[in-house]
C-alpha atoms as a PDB file:
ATOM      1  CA  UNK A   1      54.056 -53.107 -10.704  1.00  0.00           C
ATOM      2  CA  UNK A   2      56.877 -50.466 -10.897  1.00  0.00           C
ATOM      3  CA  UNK A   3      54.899 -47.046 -11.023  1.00  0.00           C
ATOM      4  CA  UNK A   4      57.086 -43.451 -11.801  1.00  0.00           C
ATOM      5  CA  UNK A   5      55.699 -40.821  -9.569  1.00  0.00           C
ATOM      6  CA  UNK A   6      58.002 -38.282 -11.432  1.00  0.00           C
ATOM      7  CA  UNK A   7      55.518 -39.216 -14.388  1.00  0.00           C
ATOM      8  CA  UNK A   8      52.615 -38.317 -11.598  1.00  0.00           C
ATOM      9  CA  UNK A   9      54.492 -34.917 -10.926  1.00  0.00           C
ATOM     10  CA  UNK A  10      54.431 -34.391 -15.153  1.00  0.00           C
ATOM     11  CA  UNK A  11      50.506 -35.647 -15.861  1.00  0.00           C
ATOM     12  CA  UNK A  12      49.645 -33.307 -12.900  1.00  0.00           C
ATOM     13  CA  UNK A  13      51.403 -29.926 -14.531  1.00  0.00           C
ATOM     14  CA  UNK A  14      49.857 -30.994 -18.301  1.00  0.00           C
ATOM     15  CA  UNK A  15      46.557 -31.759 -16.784  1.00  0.00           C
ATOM     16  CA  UNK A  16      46.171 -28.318 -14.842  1.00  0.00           C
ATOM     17  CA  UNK A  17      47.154 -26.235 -17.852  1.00  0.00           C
ATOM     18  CA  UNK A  18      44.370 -25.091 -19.961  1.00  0.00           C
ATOM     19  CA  UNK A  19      43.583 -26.440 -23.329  1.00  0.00           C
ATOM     20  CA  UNK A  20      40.263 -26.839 -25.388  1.00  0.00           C
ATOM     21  CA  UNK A  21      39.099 -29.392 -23.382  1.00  0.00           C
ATOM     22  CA  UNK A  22      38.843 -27.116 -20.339  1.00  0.00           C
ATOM     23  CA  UNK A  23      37.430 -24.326 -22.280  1.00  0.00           C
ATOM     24  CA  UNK A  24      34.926 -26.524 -23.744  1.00  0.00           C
ATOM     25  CA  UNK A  25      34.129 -27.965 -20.347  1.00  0.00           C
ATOM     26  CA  UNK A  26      33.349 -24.485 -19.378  1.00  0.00           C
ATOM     27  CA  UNK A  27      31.276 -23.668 -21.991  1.00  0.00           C
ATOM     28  CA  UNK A  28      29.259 -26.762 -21.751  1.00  0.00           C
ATOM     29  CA  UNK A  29      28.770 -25.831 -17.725  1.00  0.00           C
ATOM     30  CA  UNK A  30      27.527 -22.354 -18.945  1.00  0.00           C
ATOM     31  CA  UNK A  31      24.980 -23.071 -20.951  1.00  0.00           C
ATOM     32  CA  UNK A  32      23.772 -26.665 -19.800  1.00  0.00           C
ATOM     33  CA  UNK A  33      24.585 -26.229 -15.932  1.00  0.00           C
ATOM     34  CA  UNK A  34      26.916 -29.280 -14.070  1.00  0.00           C
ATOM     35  CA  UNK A  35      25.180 -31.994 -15.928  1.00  0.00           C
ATOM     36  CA  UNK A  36      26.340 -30.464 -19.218  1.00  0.00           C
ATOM     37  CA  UNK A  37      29.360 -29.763 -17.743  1.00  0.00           C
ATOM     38  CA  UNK A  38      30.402 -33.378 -16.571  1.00  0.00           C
ATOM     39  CA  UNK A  39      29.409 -35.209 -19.617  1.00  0.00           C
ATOM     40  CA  UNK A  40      31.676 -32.765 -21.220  1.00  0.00           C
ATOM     41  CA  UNK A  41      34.187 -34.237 -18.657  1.00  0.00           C
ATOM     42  CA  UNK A  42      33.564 -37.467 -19.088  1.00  0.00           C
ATOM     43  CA  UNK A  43      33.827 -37.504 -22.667  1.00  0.00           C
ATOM     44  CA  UNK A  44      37.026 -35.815 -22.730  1.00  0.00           C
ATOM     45  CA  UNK A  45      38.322 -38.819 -19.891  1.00  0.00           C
ATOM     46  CA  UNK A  46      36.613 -41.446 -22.141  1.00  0.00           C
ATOM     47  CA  UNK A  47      38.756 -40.485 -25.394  1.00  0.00           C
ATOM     48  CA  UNK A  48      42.338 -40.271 -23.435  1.00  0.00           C
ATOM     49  CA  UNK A  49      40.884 -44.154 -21.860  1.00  0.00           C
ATOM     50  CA  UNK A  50      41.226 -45.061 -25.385  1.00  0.00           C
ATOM     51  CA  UNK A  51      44.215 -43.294 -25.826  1.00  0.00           C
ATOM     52  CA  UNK A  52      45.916 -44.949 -23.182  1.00  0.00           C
ATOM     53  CA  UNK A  53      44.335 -48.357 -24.681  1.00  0.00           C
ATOM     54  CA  UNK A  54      45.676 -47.629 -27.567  1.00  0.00           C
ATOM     55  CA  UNK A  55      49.298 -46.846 -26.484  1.00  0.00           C
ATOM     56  CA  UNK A  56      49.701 -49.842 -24.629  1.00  0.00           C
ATOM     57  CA  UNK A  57      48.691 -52.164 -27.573  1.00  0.00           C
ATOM     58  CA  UNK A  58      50.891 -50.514 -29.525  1.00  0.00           C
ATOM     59  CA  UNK A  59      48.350 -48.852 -32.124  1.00  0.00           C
ATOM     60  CA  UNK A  60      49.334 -45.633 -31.358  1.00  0.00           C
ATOM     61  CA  UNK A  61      52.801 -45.919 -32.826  1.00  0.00           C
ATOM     62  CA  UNK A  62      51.006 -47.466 -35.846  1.00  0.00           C
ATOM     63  CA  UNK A  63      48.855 -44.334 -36.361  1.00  0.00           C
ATOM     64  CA  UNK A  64      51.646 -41.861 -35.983  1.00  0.00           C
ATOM     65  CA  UNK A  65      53.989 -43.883 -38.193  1.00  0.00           C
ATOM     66  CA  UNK A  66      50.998 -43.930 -41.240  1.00  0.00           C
ATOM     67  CA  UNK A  67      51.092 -40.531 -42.170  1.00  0.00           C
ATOM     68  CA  UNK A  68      47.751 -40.141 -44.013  1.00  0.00           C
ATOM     69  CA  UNK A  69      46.460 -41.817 -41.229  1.00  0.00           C
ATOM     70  CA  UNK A  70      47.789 -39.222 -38.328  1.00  0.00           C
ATOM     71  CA  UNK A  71      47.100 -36.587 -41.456  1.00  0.00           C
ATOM     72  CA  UNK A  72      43.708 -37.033 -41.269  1.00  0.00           C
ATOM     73  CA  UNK A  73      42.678 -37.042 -37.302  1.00  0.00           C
ATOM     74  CA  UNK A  74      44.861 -33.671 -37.555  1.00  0.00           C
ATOM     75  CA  UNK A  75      42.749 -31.861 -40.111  1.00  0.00           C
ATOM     76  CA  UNK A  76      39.757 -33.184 -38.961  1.00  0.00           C
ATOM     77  CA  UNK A  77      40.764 -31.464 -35.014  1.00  0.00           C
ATOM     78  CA  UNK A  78      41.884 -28.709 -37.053  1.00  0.00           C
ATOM     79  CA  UNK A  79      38.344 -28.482 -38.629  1.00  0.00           C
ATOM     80  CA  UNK A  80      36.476 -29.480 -35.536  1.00  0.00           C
ATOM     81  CA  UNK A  81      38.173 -26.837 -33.106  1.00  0.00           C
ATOM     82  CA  UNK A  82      37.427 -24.201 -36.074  1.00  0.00           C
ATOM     83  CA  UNK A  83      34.078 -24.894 -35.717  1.00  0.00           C
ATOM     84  CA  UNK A  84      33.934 -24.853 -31.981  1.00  0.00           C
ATOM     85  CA  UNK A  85      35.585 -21.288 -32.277  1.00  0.00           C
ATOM     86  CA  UNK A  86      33.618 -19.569 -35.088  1.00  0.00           C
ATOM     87  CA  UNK A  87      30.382 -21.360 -33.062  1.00  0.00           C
ATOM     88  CA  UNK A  88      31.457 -19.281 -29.744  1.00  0.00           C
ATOM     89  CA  UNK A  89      32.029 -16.178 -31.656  1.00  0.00           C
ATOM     90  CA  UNK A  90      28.961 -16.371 -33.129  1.00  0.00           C
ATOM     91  CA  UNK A  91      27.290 -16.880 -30.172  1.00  0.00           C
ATOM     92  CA  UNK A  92      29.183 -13.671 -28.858  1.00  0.00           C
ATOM     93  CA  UNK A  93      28.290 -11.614 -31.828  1.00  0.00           C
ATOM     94  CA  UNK A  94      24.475 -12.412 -31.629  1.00  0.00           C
ATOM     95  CA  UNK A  95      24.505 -12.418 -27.789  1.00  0.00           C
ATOM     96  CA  UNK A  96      20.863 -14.338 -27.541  1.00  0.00           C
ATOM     97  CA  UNK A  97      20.923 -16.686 -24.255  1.00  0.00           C
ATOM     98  CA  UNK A  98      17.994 -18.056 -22.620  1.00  0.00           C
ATOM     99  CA  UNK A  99      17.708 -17.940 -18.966  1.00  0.00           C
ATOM    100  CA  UNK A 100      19.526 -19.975 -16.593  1.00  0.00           C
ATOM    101  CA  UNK A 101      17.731 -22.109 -14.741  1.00  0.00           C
ATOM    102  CA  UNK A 102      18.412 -25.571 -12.854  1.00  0.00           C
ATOM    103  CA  UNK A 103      20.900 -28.163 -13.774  1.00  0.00           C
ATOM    104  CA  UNK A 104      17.738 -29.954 -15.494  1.00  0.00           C
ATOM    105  CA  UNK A 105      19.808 -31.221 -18.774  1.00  0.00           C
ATOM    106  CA  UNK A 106      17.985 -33.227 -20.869  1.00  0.00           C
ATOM    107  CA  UNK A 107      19.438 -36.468 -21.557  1.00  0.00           C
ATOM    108  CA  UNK A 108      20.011 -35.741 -24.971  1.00  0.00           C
ATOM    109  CA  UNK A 109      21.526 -32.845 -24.400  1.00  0.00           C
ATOM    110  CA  UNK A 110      23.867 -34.234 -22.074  1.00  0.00           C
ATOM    111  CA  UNK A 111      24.314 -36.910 -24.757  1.00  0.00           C
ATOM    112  CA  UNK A 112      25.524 -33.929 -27.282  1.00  0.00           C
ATOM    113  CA  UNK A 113      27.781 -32.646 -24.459  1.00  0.00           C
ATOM    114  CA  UNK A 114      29.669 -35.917 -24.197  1.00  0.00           C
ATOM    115  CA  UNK A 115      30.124 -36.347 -27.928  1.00  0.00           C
ATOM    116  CA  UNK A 116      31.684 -33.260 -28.135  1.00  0.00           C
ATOM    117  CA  UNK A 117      34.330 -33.663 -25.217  1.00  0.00           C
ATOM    118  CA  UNK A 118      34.916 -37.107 -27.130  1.00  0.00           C
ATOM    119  CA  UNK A 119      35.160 -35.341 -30.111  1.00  0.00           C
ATOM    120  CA  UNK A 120      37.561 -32.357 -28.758  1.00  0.00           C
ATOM    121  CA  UNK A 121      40.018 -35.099 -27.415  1.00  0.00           C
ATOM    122  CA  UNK A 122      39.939 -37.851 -29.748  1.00  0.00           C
ATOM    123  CA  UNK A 123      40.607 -35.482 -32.771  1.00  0.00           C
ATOM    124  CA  UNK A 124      43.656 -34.275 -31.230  1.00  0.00           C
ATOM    125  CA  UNK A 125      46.556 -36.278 -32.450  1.00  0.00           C
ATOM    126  CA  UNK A 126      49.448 -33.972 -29.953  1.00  0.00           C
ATOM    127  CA  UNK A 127      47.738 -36.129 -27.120  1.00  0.00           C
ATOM    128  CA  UNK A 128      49.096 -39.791 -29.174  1.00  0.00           C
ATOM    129  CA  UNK A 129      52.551 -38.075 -29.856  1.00  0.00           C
ATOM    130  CA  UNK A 130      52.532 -37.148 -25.765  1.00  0.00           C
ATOM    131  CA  UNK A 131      52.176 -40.511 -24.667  1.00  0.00           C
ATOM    132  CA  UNK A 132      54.879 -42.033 -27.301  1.00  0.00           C
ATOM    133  CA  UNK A 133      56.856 -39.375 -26.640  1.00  0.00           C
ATOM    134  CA  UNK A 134      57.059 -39.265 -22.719  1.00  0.00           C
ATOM    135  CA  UNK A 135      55.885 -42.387 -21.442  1.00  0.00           C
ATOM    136  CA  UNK A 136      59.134 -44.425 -22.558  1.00  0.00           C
ATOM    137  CA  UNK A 137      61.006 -42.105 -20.016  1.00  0.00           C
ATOM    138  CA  UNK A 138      59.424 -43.315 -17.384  1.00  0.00           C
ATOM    139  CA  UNK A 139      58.383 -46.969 -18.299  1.00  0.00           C
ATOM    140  CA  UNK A 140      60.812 -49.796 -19.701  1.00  0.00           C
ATOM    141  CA  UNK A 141      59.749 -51.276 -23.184  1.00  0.00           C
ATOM    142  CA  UNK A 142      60.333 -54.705 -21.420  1.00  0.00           C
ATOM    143  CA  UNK A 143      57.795 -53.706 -18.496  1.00  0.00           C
ATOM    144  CA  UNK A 144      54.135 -55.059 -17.979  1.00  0.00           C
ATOM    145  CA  UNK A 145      50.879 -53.918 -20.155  1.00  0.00           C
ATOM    146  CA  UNK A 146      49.514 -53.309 -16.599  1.00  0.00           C
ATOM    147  CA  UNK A 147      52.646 -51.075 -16.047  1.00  0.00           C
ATOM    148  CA  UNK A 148      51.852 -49.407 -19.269  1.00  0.00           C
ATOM    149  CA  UNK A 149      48.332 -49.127 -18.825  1.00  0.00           C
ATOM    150  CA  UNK A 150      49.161 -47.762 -15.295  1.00  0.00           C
ATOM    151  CA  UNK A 151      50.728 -45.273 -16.406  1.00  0.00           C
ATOM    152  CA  UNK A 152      49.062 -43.940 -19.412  1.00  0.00           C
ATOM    153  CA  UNK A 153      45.746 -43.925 -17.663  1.00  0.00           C
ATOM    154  CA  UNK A 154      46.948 -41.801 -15.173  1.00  0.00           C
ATOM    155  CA  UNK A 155      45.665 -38.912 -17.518  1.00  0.00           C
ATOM    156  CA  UNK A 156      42.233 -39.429 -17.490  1.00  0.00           C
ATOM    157  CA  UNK A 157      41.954 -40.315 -14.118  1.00  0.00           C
ATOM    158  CA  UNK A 158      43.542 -36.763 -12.721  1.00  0.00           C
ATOM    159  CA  UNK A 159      41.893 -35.296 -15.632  1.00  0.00           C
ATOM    160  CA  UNK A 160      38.198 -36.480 -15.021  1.00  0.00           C
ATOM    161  CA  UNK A 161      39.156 -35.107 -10.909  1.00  0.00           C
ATOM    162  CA  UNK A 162      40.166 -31.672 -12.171  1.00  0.00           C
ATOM    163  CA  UNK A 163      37.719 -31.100 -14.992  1.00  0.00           C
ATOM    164  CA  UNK A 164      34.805 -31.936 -12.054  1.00  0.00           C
ATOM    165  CA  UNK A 165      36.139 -29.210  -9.691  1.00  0.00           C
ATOM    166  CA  UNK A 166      36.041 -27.104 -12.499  1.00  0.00           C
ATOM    167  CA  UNK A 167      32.607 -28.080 -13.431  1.00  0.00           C
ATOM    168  CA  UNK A 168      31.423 -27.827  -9.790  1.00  0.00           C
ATOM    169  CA  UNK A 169      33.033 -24.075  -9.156  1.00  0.00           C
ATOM    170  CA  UNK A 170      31.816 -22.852 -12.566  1.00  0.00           C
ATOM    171  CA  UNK A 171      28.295 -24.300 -11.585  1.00  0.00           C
ATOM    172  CA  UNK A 172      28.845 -22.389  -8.643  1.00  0.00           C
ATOM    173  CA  UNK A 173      28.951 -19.132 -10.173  1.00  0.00           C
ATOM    174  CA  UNK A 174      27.114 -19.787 -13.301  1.00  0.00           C
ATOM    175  CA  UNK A 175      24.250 -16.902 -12.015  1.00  0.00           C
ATOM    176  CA  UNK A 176      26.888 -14.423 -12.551  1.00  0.00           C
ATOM    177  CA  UNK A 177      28.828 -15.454 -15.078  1.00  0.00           C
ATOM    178  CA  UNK A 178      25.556 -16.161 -17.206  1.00  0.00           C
ATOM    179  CA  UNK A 179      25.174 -12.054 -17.208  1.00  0.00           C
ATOM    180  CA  UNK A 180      25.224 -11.451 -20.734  1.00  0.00           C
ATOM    181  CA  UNK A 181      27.458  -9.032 -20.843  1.00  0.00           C
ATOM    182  CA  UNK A 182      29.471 -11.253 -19.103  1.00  0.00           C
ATOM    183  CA  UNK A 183      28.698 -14.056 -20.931  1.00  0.00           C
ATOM    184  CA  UNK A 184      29.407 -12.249 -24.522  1.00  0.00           C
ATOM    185  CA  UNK A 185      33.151 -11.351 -23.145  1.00  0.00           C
ATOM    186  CA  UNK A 186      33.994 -15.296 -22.199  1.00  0.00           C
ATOM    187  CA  UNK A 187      32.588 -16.732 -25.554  1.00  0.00           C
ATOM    188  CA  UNK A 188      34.306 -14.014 -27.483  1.00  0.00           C
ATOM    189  CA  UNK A 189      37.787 -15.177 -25.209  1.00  0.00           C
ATOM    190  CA  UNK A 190      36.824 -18.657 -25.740  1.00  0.00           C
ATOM    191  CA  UNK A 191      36.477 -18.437 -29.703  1.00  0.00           C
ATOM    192  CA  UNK A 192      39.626 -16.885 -29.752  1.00  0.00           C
ATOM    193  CA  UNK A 193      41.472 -19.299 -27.655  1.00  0.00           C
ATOM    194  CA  UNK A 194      39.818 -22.246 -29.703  1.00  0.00           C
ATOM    195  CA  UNK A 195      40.769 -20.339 -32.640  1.00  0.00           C
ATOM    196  CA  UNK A 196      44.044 -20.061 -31.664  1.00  0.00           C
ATOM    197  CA  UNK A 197      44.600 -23.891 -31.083  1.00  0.00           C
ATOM    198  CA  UNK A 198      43.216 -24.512 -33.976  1.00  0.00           C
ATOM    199  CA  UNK A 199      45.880 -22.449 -35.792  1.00  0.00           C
ATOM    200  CA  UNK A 200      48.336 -23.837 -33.295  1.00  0.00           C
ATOM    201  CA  UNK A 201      47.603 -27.637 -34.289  1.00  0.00           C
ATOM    202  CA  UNK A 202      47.401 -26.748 -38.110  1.00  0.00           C
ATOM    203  CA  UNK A 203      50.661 -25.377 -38.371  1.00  0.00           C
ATOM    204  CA  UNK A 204      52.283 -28.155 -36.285  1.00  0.00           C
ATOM    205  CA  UNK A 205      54.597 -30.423 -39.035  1.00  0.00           C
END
């Protein structure tokens, strides 16, 4: 198998530059403690596995092609990152948080917090268009599905490794950053920034 490590080089830059996804790791972290936090993760990894499943069978292509199709996972991220946003500011506004205790989750909490990193990546059709865009400059149309798959899996394995250090140092710190005045100024940043992808994604052609 033929791997590109200049693709390694590329995954690495996208992977450490903040989106949603790391925002709404955070968030989870904050207010569910590491267990939130990881499902959160893991979710996010588990949607860019299909991804990369999907790119390497050749749906992907499909999807982006069929316009009402690609249409459709676009307005619903649009409407799902709106939500997240207006949720956070809300949360900011009213300012209410109960106190932080152990990373004690509930399983069905931690069930919520993986549905919504699914959700947050899976909605987000810019993540398709990545992998159709850049992986055929690294990988030959002629080469192995294991080449492929190689490749485009390479996201969600750096990803899962970064968004768990982040989980892990935010867990670290969650005492202080779970101040409420404290807390109040990073949901009110976090809206915004969720806001602002939001707007970002909707205007995209």
């Amino acid at each position: 198998m033929d791997y590109s490590w200049g693709f390694l080089f590329v995954v690495v830059a996208l992977v450490l530059t903040p989106g949603a996804d790391f925002v709404l790791i955070v968030q989870s972290t904050l207010s569910g403690g590491r267990r939130c936090g990881a499902a959160t993760a893991f979710g996010v990894a588990s949607a860019a596995v299909l991804q990369g499943l999907l790119v390497t069978a050749g749906v992907a292509s499909v999807i982006v092609r069929v316009q009402p199709l690609f249409l459709a996972i676009k307005w619903v991220g649009v409407a799902y990152l709106a939500w997240l946003g207006f949720t956070s500011l809300r949360s900011a506004l009213h300012g209410r948080y109960g106190a932080v205790g152990a990373d004690g989750a509930s399983r069905s909490s931690a069930w919520a917090a993986y549905r919504r990193g699914v959700l947050c990546d899976a909605t987000n059709p810019k993540i398709l268009v990545f992998y159709l865009s850049l992986l055929p400059q690294f990988v030959d149309q002629d080469a192995s599905w294991v080449t492929w798959l190689a490749h485009a899996w390479t996201v969600p394995c750096l990803g899962i490794t970064w968004f768990l250090l982040v989980v892990a140092f935010v867990g670290s710190v969650r005492l202080w950053l779970e101040r409420r005045p404290v807390r109040r100024a990073f949901d009110a940043s976090a809206g915004a920034v969720l806001l602002f992808f939001c707007v970002s994604l909707a205007g995209e052609a």
